[in-house]
Structure formats: structure tokens, C-alpha cells
PDB file of N, CA and C in Angstrom:
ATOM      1  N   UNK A   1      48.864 128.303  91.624  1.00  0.00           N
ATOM      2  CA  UNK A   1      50.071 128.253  90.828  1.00  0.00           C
ATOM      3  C   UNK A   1      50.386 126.794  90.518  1.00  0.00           C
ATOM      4  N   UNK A   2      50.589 126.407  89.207  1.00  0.00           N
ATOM      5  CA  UNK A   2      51.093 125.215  88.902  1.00  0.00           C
ATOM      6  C   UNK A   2      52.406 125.339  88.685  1.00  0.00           C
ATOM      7  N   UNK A   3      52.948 124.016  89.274  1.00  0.00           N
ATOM      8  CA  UNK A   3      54.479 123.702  89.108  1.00  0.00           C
ATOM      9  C   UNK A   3      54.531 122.787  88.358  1.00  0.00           C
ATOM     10  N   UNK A   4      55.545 122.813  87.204  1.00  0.00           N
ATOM     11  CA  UNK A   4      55.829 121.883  86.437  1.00  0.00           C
ATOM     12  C   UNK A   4      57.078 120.562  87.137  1.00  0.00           C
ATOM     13  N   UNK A   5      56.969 119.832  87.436  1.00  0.00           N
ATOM     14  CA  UNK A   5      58.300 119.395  88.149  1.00  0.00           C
ATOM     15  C   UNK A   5      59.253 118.044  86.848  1.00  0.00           C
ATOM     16  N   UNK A   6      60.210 118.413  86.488  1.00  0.00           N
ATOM     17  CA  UNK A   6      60.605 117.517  85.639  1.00  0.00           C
ATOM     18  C   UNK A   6      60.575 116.263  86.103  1.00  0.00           C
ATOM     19  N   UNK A   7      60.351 115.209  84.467  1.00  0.00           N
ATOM     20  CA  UNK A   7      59.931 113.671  84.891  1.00  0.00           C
ATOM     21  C   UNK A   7      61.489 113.098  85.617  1.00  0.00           C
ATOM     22  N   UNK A   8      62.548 113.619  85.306  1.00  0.00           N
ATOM     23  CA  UNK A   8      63.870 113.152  85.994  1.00  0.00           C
ATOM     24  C   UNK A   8      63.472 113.317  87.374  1.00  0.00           C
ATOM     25  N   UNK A   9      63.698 114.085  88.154  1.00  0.00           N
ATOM     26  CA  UNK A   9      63.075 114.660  89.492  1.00  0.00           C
ATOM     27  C   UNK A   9      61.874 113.893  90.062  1.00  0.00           C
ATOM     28  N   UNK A  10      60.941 113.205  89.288  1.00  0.00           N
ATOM     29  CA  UNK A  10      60.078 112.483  89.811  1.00  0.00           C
ATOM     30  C   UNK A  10      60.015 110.819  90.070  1.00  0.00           C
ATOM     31  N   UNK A  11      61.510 110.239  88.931  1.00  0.00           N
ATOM     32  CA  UNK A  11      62.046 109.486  88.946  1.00  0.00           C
ATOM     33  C   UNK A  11      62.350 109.109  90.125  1.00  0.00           C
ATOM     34  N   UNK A  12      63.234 109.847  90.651  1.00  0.00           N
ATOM     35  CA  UNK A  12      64.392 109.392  91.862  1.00  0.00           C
ATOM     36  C   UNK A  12      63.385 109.094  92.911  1.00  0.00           C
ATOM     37  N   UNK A  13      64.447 107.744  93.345  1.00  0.00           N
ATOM     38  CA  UNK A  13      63.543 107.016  94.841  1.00  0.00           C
ATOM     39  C   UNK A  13      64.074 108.015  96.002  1.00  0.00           C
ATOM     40  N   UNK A  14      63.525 107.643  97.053  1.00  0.00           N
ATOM     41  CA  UNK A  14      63.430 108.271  98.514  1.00  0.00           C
ATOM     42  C   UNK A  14      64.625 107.607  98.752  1.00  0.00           C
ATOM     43  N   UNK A  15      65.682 108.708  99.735  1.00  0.00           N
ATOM     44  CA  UNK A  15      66.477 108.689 100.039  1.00  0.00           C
ATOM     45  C   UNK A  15      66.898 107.151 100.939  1.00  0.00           C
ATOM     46  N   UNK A  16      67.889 106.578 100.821  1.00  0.00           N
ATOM     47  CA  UNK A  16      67.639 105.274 102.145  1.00  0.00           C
ATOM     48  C   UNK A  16      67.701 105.653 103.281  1.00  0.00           C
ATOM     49  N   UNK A  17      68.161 106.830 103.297  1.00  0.00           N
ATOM     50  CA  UNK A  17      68.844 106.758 105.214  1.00  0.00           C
ATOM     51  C   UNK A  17      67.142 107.112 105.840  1.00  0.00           C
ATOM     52  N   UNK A  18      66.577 107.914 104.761  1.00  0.00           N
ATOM     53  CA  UNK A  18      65.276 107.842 105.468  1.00  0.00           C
ATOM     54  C   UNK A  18      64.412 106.583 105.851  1.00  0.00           C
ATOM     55  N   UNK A  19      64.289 105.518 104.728  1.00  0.00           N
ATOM     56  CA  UNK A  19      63.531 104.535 104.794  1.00  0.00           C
ATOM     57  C   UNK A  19      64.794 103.448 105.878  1.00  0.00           C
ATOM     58  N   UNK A  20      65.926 103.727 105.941  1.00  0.00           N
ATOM     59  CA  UNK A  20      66.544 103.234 107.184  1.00  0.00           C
ATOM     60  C   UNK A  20      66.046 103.585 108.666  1.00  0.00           C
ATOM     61  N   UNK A  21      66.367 104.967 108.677  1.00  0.00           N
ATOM     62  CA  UNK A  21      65.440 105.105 109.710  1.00  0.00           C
ATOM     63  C   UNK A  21      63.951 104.859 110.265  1.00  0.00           C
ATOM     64  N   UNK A  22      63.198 104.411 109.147  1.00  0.00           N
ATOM     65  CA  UNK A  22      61.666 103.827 109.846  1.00  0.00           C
ATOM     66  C   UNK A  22      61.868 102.265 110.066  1.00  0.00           C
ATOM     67  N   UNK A  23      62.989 101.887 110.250  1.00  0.00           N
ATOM     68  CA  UNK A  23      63.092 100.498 110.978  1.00  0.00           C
ATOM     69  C   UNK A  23      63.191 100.545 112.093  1.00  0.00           C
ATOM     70  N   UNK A  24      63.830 101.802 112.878  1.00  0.00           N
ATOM     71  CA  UNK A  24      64.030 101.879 114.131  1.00  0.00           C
ATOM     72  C   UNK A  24      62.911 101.831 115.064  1.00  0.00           C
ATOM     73  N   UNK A  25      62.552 100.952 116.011  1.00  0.00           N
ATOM     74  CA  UNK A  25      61.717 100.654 116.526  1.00  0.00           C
ATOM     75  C   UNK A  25      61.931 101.176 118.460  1.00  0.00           C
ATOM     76  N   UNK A  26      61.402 102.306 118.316  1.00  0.00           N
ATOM     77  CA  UNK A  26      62.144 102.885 119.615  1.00  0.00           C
ATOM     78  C   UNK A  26      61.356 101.818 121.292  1.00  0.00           C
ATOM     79  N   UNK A  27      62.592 101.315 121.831  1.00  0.00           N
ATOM     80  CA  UNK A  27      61.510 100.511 123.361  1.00  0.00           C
ATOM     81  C   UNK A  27      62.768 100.592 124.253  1.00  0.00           C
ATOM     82  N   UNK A  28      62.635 100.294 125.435  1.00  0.00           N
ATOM     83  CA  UNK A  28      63.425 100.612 126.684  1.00  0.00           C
ATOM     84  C   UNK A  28      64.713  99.688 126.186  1.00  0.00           C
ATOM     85  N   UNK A  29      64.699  98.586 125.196  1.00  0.00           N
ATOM     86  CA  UNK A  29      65.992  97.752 125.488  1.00  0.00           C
ATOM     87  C   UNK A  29      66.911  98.297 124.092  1.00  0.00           C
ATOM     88  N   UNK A  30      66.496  98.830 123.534  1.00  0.00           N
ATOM     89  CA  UNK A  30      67.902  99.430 122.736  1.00  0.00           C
ATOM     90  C   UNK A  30      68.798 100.616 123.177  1.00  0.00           C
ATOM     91  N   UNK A  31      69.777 100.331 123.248  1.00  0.00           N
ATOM     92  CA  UNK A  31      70.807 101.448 123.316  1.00  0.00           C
ATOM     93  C   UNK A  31      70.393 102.709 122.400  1.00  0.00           C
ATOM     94  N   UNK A  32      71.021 103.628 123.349  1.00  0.00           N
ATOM     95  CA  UNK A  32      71.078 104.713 122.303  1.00  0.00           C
ATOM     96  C   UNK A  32      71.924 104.812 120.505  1.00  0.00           C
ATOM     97  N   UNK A  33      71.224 105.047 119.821  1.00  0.00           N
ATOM     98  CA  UNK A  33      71.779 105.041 118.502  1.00  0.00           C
ATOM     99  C   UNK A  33      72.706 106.020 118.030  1.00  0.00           C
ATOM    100  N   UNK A  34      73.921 106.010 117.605  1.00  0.00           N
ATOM    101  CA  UNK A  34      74.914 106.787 116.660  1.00  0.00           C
ATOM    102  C   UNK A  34      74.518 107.056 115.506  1.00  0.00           C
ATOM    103  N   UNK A  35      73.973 108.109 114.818  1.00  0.00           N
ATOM    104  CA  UNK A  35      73.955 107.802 113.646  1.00  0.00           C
ATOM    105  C   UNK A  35      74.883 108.387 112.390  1.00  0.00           C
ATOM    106  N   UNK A  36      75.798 107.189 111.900  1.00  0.00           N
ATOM    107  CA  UNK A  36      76.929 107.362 111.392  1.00  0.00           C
ATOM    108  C   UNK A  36      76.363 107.066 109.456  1.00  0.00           C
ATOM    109  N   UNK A  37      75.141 107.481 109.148  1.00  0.00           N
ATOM    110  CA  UNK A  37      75.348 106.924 107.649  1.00  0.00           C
ATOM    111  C   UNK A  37      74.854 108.814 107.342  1.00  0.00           C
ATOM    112  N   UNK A  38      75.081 109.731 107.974  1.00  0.00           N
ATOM    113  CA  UNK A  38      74.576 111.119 107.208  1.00  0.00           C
ATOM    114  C   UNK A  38      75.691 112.232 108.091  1.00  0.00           C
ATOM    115  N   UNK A  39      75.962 113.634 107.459  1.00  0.00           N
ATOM    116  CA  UNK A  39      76.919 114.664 107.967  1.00  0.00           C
ATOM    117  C   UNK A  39      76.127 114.968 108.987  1.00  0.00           C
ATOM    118  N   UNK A  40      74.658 115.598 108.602  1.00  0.00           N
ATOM    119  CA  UNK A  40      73.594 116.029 109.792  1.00  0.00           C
ATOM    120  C   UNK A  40      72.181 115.260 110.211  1.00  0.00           C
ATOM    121  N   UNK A  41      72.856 114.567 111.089  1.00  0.00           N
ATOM    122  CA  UNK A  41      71.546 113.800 111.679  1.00  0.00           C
ATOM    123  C   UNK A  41      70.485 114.720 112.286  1.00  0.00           C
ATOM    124  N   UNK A  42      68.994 113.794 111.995  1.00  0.00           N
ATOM    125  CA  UNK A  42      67.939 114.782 112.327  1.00  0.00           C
ATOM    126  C   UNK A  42      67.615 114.786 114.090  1.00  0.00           C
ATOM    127  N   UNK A  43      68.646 114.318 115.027  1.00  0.00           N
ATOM    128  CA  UNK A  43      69.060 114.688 116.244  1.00  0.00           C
ATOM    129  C   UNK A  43      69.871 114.893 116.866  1.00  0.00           C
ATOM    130  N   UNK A  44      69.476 115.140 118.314  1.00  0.00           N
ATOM    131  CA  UNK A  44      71.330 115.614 118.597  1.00  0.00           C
ATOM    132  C   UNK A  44      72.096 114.037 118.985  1.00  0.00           C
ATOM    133  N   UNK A  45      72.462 113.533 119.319  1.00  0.00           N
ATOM    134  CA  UNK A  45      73.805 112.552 120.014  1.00  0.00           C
ATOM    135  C   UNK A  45      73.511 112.196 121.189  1.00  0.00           C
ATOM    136  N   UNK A  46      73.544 111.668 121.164  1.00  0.00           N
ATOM    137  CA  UNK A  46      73.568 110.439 122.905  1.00  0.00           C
ATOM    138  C   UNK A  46      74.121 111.024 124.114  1.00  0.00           C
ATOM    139  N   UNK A  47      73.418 111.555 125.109  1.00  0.00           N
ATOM    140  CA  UNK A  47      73.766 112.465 126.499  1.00  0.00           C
ATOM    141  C   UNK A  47      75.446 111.964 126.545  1.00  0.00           C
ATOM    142  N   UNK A  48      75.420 111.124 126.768  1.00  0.00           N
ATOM    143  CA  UNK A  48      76.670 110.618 127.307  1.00  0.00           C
ATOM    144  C   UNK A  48      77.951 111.058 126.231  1.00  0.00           C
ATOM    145  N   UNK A  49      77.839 111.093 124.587  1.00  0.00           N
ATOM    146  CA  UNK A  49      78.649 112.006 123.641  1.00  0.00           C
ATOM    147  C   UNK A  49      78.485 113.267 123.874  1.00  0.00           C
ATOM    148  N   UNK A  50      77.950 113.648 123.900  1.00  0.00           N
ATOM    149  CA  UNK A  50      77.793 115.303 124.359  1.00  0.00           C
ATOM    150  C   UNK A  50      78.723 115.591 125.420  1.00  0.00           C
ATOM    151  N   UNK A  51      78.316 114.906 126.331  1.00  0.00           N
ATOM    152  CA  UNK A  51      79.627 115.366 127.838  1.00  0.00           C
ATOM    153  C   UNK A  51      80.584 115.318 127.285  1.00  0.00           C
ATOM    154  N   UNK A  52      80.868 113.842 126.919  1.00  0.00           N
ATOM    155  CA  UNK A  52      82.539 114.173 126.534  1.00  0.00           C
ATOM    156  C   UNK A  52      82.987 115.141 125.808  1.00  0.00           C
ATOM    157  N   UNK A  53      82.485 115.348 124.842  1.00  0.00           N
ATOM    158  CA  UNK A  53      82.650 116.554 123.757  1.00  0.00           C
ATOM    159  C   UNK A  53      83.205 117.594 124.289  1.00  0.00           C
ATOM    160  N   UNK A  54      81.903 117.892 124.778  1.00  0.00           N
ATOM    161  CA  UNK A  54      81.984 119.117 126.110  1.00  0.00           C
ATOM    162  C   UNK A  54      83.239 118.927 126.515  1.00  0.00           C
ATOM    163  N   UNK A  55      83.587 117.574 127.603  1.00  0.00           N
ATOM    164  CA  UNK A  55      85.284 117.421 128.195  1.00  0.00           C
ATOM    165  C   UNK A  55      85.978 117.750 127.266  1.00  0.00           C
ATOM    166  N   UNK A  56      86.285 117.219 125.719  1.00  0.00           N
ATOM    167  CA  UNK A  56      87.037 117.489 125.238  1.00  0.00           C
ATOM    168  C   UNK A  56      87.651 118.977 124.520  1.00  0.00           C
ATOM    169  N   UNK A  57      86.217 119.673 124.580  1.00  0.00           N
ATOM    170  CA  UNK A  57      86.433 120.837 123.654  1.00  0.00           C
ATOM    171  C   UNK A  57      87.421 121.771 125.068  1.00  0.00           C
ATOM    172  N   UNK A  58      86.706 121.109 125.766  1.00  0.00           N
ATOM    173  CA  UNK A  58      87.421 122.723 127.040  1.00  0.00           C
ATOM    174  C   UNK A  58      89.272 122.075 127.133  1.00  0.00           C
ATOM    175  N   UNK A  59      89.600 121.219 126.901  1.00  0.00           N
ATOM    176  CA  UNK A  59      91.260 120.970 126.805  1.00  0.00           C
ATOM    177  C   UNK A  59      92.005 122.217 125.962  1.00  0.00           C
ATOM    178  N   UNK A  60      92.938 122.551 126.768  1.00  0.00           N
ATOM    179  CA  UNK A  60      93.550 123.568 126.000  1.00  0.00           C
ATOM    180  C   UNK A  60      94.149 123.474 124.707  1.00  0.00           C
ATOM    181  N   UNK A  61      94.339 122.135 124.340  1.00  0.00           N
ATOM    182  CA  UNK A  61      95.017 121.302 123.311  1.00  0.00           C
ATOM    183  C   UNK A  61      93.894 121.439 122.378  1.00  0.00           C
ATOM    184  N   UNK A  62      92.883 121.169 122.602  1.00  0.00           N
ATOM    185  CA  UNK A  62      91.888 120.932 121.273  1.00  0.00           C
ATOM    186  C   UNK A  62      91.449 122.441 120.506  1.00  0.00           C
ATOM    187  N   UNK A  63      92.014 123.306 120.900  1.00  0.00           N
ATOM    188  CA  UNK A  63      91.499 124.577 119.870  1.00  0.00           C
ATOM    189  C   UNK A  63      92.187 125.105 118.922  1.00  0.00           C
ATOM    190  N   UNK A  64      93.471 124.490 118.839  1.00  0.00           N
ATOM    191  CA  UNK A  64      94.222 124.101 117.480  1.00  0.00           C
ATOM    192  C   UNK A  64      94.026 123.417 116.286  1.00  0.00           C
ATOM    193  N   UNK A  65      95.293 123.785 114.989  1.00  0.00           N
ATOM    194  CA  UNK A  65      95.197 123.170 114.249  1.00  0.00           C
ATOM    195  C   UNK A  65      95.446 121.762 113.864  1.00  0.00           C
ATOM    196  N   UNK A  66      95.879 120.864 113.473  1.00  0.00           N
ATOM    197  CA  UNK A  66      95.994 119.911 113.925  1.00  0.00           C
ATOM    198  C   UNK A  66      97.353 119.795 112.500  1.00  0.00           C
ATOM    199  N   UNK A  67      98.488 119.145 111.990  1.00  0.00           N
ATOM    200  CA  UNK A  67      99.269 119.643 110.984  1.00  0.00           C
ATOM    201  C   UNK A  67      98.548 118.687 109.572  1.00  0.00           C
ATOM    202  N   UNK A  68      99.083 119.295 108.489  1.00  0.00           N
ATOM    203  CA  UNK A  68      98.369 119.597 107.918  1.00  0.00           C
ATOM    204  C   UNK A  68      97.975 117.434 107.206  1.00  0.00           C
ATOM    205  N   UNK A  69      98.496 117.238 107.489  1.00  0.00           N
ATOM    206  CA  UNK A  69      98.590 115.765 106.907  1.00  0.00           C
ATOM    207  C   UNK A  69      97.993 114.760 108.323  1.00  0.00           C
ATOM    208  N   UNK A  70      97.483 115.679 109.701  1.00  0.00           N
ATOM    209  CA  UNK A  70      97.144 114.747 110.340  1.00  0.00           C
ATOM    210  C   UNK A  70      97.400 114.223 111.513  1.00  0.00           C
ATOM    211  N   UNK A  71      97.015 114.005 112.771  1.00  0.00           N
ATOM    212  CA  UNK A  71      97.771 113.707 114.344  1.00  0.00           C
ATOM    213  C   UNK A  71      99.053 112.758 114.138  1.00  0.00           C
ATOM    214  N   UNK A  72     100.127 113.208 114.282  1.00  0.00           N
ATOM    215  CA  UNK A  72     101.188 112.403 113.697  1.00  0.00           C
ATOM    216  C   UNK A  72     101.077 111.155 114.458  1.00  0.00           C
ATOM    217  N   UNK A  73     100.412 110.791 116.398  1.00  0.00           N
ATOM    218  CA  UNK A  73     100.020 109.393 116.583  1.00  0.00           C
ATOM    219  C   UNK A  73      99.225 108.608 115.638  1.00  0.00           C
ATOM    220  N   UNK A  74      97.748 109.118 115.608  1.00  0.00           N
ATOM    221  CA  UNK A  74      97.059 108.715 114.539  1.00  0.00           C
ATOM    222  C   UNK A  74      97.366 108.180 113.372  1.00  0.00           C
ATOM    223  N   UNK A  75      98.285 109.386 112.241  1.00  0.00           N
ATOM    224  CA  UNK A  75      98.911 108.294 111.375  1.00  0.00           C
ATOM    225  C   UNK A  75      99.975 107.459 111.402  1.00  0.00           C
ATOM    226  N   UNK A  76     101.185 107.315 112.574  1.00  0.00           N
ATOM    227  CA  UNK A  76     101.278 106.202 112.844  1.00  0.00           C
ATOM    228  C   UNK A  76     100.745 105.129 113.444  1.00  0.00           C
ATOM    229  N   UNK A  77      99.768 104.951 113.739  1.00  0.00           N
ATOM    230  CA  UNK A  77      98.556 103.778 114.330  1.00  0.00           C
ATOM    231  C   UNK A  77      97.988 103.348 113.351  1.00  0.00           C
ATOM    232  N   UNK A  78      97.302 103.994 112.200  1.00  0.00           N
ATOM    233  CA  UNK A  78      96.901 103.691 110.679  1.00  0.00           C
ATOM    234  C   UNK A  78      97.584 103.238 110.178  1.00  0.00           C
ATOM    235  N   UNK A  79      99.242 103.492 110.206  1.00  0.00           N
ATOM    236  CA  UNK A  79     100.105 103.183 108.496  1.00  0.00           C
ATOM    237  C   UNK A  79     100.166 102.044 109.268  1.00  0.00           C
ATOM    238  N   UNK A  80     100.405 101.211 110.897  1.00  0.00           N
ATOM    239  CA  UNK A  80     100.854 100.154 111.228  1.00  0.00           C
ATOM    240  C   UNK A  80      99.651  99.098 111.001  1.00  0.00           C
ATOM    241  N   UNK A  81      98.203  99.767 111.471  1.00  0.00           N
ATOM    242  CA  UNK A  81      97.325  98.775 111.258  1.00  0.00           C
ATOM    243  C   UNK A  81      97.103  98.481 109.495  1.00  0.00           C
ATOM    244  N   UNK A  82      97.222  99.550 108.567  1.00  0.00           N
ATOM    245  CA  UNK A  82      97.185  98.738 106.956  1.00  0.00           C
ATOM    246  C   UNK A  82      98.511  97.990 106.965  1.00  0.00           C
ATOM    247  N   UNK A  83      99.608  98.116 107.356  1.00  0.00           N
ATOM    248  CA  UNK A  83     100.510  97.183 107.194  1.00  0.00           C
ATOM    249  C   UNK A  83     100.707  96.068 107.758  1.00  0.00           C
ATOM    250  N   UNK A  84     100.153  96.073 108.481  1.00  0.00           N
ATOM    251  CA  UNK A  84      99.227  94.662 109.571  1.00  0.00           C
ATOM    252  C   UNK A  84      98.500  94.162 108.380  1.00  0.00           C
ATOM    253  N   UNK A  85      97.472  94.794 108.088  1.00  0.00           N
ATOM    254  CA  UNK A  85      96.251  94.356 107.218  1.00  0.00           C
ATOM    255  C   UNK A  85      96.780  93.745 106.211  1.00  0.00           C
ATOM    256  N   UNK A  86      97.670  93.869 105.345  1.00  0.00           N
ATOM    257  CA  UNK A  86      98.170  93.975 104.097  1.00  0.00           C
ATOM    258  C   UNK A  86      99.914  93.441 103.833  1.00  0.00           C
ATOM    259  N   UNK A  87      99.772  92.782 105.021  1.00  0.00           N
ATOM    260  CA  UNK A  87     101.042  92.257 105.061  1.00  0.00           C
ATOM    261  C   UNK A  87     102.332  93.246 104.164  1.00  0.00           C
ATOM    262  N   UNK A  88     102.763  94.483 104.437  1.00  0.00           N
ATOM    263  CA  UNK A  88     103.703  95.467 103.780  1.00  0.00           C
ATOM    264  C   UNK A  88     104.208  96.285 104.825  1.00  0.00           C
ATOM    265  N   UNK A  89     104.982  97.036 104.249  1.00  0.00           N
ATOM    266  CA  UNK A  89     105.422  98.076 105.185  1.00  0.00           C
ATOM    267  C   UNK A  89     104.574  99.659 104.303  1.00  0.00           C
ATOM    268  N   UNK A  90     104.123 100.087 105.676  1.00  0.00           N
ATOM    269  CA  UNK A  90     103.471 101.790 105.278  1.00  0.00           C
ATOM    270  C   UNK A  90     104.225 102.146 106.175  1.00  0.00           C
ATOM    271  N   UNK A  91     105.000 103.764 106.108  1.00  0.00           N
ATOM    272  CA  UNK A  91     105.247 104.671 106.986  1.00  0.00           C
ATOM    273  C   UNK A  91     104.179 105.740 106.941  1.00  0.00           C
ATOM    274  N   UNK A  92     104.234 105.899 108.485  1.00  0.00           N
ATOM    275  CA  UNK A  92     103.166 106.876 108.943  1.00  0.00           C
ATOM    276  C   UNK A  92     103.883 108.433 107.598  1.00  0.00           C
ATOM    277  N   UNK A  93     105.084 108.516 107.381  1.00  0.00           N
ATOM    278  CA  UNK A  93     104.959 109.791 106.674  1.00  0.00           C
ATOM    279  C   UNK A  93     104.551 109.946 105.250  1.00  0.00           C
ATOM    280  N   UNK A  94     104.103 108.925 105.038  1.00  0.00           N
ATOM    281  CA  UNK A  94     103.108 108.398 103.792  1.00  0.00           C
ATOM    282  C   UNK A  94     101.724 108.535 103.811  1.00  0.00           C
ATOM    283  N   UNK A  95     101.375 108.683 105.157  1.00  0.00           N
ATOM    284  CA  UNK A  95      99.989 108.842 105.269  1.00  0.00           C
ATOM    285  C   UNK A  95      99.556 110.039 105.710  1.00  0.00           C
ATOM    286  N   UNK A  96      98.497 110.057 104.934  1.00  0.00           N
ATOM    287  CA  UNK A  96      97.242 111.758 105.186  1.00  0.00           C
ATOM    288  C   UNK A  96      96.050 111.292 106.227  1.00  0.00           C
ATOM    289  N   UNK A  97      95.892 111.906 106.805  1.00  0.00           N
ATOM    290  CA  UNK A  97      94.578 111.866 107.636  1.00  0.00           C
ATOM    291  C   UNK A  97      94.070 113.071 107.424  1.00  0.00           C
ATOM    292  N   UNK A  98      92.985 112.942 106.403  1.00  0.00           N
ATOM    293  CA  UNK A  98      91.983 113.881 106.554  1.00  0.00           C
ATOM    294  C   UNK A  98      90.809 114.317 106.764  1.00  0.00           C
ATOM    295  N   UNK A  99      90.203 115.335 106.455  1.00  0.00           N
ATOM    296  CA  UNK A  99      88.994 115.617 107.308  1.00  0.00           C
ATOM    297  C   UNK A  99      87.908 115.685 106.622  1.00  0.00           C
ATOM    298  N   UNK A 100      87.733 114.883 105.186  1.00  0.00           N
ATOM    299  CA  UNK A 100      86.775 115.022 104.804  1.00  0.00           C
ATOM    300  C   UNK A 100      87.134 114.129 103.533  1.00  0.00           C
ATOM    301  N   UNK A 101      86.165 113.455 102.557  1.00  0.00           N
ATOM    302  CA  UNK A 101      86.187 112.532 101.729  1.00  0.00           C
ATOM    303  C   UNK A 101      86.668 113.250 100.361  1.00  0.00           C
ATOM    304  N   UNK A 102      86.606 114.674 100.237  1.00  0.00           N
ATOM    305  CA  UNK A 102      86.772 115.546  98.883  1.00  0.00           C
ATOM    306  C   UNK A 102      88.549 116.191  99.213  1.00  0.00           C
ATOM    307  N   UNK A 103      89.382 115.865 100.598  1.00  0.00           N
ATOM    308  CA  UNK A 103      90.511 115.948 100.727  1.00  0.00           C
ATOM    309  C   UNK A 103      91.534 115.465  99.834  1.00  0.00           C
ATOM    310  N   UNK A 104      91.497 113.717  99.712  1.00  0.00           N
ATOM    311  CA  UNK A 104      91.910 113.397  98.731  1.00  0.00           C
ATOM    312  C   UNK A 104      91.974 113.520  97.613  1.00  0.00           C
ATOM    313  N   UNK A 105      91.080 113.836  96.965  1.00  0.00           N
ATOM    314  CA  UNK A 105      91.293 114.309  95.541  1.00  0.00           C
ATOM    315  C   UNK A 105      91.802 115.663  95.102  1.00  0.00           C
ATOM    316  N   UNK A 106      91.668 116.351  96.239  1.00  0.00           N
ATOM    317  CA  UNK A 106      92.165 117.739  96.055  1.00  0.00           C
ATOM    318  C   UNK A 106      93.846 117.781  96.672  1.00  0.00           C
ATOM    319  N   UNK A 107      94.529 116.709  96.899  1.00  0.00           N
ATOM    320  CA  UNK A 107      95.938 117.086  97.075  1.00  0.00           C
ATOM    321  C   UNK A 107      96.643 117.015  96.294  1.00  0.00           C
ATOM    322  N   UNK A 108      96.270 115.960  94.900  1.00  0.00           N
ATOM    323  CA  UNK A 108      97.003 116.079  93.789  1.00  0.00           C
ATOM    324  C   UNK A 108      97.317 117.087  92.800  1.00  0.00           C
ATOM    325  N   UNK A 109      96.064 118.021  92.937  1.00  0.00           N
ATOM    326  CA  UNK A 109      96.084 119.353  92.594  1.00  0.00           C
ATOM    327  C   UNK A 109      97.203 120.189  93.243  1.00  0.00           C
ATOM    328  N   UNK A 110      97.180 120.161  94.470  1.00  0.00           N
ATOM    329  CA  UNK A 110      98.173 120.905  95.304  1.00  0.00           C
ATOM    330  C   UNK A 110      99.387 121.764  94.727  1.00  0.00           C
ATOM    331  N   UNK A 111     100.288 120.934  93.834  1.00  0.00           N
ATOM    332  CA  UNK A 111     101.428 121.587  93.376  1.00  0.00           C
ATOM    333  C   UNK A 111     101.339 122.212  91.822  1.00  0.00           C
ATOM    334  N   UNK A 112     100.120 122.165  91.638  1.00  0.00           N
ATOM    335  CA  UNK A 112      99.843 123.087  89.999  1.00  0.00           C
ATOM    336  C   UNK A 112      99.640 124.256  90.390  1.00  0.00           C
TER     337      UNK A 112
END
């Protein structure tokens, strides 16, 4: 069976996080790695994240929702550190903490 594969499709370079990852040079003196540039890394997490996890998931507190704009500590710790940053005043009830990068754009929609 021949596949035709379009010349667009043959264009596109290799992903970076892949060619990031063949720098990693695995030997006894590096720490274990986080890897924070993809949603699903192609392993699991560092023994030592896992436990905690583990600690954290079994808290009776963590199997809730969380409200809808965000840990109300959290966004007051944020609105103080950009207003730190930025020499202004932010109130934490100005700020969203959310759970994903496509959140924001979808709250302006909210009231249509």
C-alpha cells in the first residue's frame, strides 16, 4: 500500500522536547529530572514526587473542589507577589488561578 503523505506534513521539523531530551546524558551525578516542558512525560516522576503525592492525595481535604477562581491563599500570595513585581496594588479578588492555559480565554465568554 502506498501512502501519499502531504508535502506540508513533511515540512515540519521534529518536535524540540524530543531533540531536548537527547541531551540528557544519564550518570550517577545528576539529580533526578522534572520534566516540566510537556502535559505527558514519557516517564513516571521522581520516587520521592510520587510519595508525596501519594501523602497528599490521602488528606481528606484534597478530594474536593477547589472554588471556582482558585485557593483563596494562593491567590492572595500571587496578587501580593505581582504587586511586589510591578510596583501596584493587585487584590487577590482580582485574581483567577487556573487550571489550565485555555481557562483564560474561556472566562470572557462566561456571561454570553
Amino acid at each position: 500500500m502506498v501512502v501519499k503523505v502531504s508535502n506540508r506534513l513533511t515540512g515540519v521539523s521534529f518536535p524540540p522536547i524530543a531533540e531536548a531530551l537527547s541531551w540528557i546524558v544519564p550518570n550517577t551525578s545528576n539529580r533526578p529530572l522534572l520534566n516540566m516542558c510537556q502535559a505527558v512525560p514519557s516517564y513516571p516522576p521522581a520516587e520521592d514526587l510520587q510519595i508525596e503525592i501519594g501523602v497528599l492525595a490521602r488528606l481528606p481535604t484534597m478530594g474536593g473542589y477547589t472554588d471556582i477562581f482558585g485557593i483563596p491563599q494562593l491567590r492572595k500570595a500571587f496578587s501580593e507577589h505581582i504587586a511586589t513585581d510591578y510596583s501596584t496594588t493587585v487584590h487577590a479578588e482580582n485574581v483567577a488561578i487556573t487550571q489550565a492555559a485555555i481557562k483564560p480565554l474561556q472566562l470572557p465568554s462566561w456571561p454570553l
